[in-house]
Structure formats: structure tokens, C-alpha cells
C-alpha atoms as a PDB file:
ATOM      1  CA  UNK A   1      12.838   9.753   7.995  1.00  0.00           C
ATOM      2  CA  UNK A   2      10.623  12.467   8.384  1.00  0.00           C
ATOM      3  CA  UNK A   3       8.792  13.057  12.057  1.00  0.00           C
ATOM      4  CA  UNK A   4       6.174  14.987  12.322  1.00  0.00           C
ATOM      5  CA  UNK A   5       3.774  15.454  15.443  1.00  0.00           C
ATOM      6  CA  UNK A   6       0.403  16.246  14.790  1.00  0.00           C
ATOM      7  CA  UNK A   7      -3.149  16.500  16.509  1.00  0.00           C
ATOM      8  CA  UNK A   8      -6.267  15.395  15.796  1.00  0.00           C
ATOM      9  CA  UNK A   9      -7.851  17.266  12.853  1.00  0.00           C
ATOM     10  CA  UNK A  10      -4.427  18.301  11.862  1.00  0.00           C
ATOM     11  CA  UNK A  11      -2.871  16.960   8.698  1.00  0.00           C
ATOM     12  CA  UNK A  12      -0.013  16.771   6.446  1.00  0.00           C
ATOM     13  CA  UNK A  13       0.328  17.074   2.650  1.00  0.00           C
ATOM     14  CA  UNK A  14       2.430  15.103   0.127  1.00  0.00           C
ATOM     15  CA  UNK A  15       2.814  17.066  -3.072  1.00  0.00           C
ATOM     16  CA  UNK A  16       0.149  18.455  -4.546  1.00  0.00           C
ATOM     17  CA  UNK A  17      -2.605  15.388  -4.390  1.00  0.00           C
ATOM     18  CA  UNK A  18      -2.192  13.698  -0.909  1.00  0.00           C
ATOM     19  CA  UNK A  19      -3.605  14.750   2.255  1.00  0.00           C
ATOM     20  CA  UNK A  20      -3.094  12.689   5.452  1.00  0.00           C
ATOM     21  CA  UNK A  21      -5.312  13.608   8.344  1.00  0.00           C
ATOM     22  CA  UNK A  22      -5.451  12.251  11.773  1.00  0.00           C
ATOM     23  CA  UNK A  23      -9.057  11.626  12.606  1.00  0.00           C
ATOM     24  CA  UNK A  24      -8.423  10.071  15.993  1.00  0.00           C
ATOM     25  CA  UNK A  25      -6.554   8.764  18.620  1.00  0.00           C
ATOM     26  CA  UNK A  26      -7.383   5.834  20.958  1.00  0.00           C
ATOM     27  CA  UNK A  27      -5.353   4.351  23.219  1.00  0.00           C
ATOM     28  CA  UNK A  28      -2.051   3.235  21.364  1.00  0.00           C
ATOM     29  CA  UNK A  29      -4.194   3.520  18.276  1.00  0.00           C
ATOM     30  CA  UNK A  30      -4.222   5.970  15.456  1.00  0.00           C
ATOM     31  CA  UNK A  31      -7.002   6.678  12.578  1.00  0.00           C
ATOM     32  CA  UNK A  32      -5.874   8.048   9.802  1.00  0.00           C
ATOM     33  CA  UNK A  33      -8.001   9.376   6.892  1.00  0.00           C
ATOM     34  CA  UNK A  34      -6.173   9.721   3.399  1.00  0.00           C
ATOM     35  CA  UNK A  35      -7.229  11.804   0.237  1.00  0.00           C
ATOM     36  CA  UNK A  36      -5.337  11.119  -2.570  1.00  0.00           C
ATOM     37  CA  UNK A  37      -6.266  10.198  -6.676  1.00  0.00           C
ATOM     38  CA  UNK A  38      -8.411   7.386  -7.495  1.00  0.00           C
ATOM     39  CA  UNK A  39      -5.126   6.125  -9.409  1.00  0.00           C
ATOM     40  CA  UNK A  40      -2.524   6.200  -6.396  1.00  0.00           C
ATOM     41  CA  UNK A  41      -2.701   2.933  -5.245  1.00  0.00           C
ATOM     42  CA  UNK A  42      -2.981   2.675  -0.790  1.00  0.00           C
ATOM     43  CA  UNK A  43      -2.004  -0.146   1.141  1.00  0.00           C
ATOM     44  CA  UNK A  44      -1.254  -1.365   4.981  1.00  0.00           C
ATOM     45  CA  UNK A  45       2.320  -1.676   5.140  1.00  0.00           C
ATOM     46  CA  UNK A  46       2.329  -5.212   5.983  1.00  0.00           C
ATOM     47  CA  UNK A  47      -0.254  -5.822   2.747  1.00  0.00           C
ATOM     48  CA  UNK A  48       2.074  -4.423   0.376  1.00  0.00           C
ATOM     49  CA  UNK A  49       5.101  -6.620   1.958  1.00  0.00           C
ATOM     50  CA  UNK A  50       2.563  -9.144   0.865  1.00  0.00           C
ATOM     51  CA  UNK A  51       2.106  -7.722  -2.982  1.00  0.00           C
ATOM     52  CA  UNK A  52       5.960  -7.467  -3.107  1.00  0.00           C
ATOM     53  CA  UNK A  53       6.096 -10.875  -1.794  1.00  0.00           C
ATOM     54  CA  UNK A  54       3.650 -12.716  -4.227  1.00  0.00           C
ATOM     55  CA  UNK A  55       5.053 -10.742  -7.288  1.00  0.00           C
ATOM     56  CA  UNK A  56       8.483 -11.494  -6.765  1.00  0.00           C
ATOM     57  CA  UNK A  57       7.821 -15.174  -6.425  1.00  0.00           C
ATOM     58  CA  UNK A  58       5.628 -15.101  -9.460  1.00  0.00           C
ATOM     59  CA  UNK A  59       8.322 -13.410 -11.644  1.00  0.00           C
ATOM     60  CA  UNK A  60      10.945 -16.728 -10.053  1.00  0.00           C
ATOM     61  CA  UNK A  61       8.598 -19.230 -11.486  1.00  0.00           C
ATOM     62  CA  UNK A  62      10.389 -21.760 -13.984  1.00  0.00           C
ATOM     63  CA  UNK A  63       9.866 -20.962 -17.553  1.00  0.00           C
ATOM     64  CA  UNK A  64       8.736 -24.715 -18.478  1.00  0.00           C
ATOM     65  CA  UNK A  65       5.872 -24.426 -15.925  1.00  0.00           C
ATOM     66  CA  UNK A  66       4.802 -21.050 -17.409  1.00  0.00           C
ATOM     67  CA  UNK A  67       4.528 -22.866 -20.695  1.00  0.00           C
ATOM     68  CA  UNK A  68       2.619 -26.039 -19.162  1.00  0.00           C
ATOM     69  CA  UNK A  69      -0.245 -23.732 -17.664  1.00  0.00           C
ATOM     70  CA  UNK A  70      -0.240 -22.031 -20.737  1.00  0.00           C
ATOM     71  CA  UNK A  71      -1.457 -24.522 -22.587  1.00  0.00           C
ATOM     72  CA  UNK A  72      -3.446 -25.725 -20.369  1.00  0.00           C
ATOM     73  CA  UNK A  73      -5.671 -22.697 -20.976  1.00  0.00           C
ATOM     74  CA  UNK A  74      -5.918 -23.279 -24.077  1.00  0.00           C
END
């Protein structure tokens, strides 16, 4: 892992696209501000746990239940 210190108004760049700024700091509490393409996706930490979560358990689903709610949609 990487560690960088940095002050507010100070930044750090990922490649070429992404720019991480720190906008503020309050109490134990940090405010970040993020540029980066419309396409690269952002998330919380704990949100995409959530996403990894919710995709893995849809991709474990039984095949014959698949097929019932498929045609049921029909």
C-alpha cells in the first residue's frame, strides 16, 4: 500500500484521468473531491463490498429457478 500525506488543496493523480483532492478536514473526517471519466465507475468502499456481494450471489442462483422466472416474464 501506498501512503501518502497530503494537505488540504493538495492532491494526488492516478494515471492520466484521476485526480483526488482533499477539500477538507474535520475532526476525524476527511472530504475528498474526485475527477475522473464519466465512464470510471466510483463507489464507498463498503458500497462496492455490497455490489460484489449481490453479484456473486446472483451468479450462485440455481439454474431451474433462472428458468422459472424466465418464464414467468413471458
Amino acid at each position: 500500500m501506498l501512503v501518502l500525506a497530503r494537505k488540504i488543496n493538495e492532491a494526488i493523480q492516478i494515471g492520466e484521468d484521476i485526480e483526488i483532492k482533499v477539500l477538507s478536514i474535520e475532526g476525524d473526517q476527511v472530504k475528498l473531491g474526485i475527477e475522473a471519466p464519466r465512464k470510471t465507475d466510483i463507489y464507498r468502499k463498503e458500497i462496492y463490498l455490497d455490489i460484489q456481494h449481490e453479484n456473486d450471489q446472483a451468479a450462485n442462483v440455481p439454474s431451474d429457478l433462472l428458468q422459472l422466472l424466465n418464464k414467468s416474464k413471458k
